[in-house]
C-alpha atoms as a PDB file:
ATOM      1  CA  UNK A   1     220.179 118.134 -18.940  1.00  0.00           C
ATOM      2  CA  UNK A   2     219.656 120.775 -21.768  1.00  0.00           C
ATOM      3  CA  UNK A   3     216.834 122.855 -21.846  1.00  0.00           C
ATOM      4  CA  UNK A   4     214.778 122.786 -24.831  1.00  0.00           C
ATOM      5  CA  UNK A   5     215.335 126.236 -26.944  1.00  0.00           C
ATOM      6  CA  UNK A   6     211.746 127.299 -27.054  1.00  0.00           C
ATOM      7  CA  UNK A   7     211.838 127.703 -23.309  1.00  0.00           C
ATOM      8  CA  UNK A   8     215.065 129.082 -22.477  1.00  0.00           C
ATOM      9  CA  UNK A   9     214.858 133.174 -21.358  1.00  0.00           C
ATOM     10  CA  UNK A  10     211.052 132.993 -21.943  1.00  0.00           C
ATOM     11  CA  UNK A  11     208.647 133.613 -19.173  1.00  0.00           C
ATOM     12  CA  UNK A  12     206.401 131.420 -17.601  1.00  0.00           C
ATOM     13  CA  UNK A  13     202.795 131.848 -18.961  1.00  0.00           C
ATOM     14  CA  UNK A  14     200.304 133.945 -17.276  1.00  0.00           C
ATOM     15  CA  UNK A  15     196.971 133.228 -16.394  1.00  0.00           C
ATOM     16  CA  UNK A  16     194.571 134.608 -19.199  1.00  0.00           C
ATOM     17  CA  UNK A  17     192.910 137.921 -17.995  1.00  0.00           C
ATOM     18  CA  UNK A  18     189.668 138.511 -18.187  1.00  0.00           C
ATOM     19  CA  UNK A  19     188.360 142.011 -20.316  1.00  0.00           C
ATOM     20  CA  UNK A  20     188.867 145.653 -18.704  1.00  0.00           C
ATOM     21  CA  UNK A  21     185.215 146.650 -18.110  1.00  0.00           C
ATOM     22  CA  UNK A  22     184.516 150.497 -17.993  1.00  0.00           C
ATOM     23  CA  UNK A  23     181.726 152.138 -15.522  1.00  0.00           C
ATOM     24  CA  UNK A  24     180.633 155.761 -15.691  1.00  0.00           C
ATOM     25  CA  UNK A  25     181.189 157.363 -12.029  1.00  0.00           C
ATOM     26  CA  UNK A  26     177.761 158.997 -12.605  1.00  0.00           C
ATOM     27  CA  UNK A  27     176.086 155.467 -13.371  1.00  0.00           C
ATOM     28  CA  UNK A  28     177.863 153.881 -10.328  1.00  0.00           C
ATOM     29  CA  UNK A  29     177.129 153.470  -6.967  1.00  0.00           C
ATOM     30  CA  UNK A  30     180.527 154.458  -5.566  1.00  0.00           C
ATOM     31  CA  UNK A  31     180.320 158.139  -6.746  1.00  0.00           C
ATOM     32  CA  UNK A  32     180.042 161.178  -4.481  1.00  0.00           C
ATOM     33  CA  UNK A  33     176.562 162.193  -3.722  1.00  0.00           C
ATOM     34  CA  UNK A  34     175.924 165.775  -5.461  1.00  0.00           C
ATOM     35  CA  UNK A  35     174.865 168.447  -3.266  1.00  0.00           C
ATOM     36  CA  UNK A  36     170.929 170.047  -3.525  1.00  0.00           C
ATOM     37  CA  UNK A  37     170.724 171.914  -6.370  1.00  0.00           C
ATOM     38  CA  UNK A  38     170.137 175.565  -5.109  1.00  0.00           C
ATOM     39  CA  UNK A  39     166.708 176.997  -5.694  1.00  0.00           C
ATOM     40  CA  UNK A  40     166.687 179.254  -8.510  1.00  0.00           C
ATOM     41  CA  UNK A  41     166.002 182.618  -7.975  1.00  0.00           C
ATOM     42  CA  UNK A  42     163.234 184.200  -9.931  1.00  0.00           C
ATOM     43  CA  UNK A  43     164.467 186.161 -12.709  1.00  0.00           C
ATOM     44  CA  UNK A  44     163.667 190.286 -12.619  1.00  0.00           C
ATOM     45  CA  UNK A  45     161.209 190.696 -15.935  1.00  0.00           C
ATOM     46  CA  UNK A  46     163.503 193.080 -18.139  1.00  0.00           C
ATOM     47  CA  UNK A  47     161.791 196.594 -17.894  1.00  0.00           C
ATOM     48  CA  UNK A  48     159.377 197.445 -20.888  1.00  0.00           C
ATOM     49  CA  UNK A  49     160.513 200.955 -22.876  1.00  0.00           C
ATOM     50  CA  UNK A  50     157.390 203.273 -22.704  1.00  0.00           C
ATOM     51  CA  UNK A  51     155.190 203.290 -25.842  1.00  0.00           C
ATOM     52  CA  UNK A  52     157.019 205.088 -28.841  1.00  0.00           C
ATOM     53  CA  UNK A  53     154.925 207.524 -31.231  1.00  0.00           C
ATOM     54  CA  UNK A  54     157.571 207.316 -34.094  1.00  0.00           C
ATOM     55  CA  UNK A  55     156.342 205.215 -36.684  1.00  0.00           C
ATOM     56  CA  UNK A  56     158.448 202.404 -38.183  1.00  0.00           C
ATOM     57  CA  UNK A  57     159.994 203.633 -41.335  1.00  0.00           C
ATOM     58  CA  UNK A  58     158.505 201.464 -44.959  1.00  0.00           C
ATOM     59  CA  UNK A  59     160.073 198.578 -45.547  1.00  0.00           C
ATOM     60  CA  UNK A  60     162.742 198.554 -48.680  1.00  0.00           C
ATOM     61  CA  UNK A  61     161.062 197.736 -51.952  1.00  0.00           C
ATOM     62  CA  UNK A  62     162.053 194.272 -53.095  1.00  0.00           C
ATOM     63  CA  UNK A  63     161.720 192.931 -56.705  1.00  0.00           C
ATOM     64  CA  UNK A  64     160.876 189.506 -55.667  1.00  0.00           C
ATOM     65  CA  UNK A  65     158.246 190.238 -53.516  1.00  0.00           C
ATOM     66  CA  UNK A  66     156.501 192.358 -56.602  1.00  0.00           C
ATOM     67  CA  UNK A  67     153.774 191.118 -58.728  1.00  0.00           C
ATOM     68  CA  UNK A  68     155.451 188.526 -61.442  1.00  0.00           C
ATOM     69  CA  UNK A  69     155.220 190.821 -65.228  1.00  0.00           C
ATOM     70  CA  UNK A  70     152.289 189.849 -67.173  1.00  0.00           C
ATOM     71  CA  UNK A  71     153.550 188.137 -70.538  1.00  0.00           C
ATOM     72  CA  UNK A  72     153.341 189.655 -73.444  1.00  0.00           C
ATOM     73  CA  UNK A  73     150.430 189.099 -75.544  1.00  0.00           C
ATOM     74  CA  UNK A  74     151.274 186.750 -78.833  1.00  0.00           C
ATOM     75  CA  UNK A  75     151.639 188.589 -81.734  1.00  0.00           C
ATOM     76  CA  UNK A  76     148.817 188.973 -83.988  1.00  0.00           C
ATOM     77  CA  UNK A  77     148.895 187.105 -87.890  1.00  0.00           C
ATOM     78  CA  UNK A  78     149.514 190.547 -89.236  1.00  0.00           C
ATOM     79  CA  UNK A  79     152.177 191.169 -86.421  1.00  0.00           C
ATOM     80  CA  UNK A  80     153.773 188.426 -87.319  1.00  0.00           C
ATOM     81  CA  UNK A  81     154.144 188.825 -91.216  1.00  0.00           C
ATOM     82  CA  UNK A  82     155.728 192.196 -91.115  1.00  0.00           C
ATOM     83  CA  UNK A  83     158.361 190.289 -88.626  1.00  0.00           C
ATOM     84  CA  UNK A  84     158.745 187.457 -91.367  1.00  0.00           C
ATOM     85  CA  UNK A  85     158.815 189.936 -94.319  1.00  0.00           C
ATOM     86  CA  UNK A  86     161.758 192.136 -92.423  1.00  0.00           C
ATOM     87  CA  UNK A  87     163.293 188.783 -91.372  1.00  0.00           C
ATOM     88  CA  UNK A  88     163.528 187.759 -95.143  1.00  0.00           C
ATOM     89  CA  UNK A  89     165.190 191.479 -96.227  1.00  0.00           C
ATOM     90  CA  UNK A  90     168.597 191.087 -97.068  1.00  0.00           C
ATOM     91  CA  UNK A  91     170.748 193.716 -94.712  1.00  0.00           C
ATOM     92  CA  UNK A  92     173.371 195.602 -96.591  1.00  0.00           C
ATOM     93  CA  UNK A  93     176.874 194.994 -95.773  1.00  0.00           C
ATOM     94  CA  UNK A  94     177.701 198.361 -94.604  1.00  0.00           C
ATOM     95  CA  UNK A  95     174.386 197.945 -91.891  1.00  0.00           C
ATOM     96  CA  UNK A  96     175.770 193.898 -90.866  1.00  0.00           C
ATOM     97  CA  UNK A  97     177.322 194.239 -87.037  1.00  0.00           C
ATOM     98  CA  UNK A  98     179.816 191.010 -86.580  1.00  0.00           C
ATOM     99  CA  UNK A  99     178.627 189.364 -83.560  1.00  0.00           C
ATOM    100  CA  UNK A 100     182.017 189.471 -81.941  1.00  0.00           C
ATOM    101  CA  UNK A 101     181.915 193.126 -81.832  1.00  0.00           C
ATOM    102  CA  UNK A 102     178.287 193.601 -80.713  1.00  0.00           C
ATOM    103  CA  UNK A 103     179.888 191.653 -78.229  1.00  0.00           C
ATOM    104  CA  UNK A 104     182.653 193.380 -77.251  1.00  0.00           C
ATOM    105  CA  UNK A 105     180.533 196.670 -77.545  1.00  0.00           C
ATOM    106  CA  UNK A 106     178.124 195.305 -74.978  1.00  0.00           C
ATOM    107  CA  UNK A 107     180.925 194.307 -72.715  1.00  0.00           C
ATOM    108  CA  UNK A 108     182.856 197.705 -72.782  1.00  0.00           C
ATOM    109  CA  UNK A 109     179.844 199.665 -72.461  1.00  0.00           C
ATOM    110  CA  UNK A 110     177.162 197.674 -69.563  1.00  0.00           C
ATOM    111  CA  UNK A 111     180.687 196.348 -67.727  1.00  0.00           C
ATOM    112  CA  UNK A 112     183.154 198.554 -67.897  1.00  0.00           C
ATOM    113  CA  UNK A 113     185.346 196.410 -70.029  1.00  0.00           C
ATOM    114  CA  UNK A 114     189.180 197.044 -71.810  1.00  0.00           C
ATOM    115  CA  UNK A 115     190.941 195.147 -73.945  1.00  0.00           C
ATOM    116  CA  UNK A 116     193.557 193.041 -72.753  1.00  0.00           C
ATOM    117  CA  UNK A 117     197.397 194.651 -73.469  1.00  0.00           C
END
C-alpha cells in the first residue's frame, strides 16, 4: 500500500497544550520564608552647630521682584500738538538717517558688531 503524501515524514499530532501560566515567587506559597526584619536602630540626631552671631549677608537685588514702573502719564492736548506739528516738519535731507544704517549703528555700537568680510 502507498502512503498518502500529506502523511509521509510528518509527525504524529500532539495533544493541544494548555497556556504557560506565570506566578510571582513572592505571591506564591512555595517561596522561602524571609527572615525577621532586624529592628532598626535609632538614628544619632546630627549634632546642632552652636548659635552664630554673623548675620546673613542681603539678599541680591532682583529686577523682578521690584515694584512694576508706573506708566507714564498721557500726554496733555498741548503735549500732543507740538508732537503733531514736529511730526508734520519736513526733515532736510542732509538730517534723514536711512534706517538700515541706524541699524547697523545700533548693532556695532550696543553688540559689538563687524561687518562681515
Amino acid at each position: 500500500g502507498a502512503t498518502p503524501p500529506s502523511a509521509r515524514g510528518s509527525r504524529p499530532a500532539a495533544p493541544a497544550k494548555a497556556p504557560p501560566t506565570f506566578t510571582r515567587r513572592s505571591k506564591s506559597g512555595s517561596a522561602a520564608p524571609t527572615p525577621p526584619a532586624a529592628e532598626p536602630r535609632p538614628k544619632a540626631a546630627a549634632p546642632v552647630p552652636p548659635p552664630d552671631d554673623v548675620p546673613l549677608p542681603p539678599e541680591p537685588f532682583d529686577p523682578y521682584d521690584a515694584a512694576p514702573a508706573r506708566e507714564p502719564a498721557p500726554p496733555t492736548a498741548a503735549e500732543e500738538r507740538e508732537m503733531m506739528d514736529e511730526a508734520s516738519r519736513p526733515v532736510p535731507e542732509s538730517e534723514r538717517i536711512d534706517p538700515d544704517d541706524a541699524a547697523l549703528n545700533l548693532l556695532r555700537s550696543e553688540l559689538g558688531a563687524r561687518p562681515l568680510e
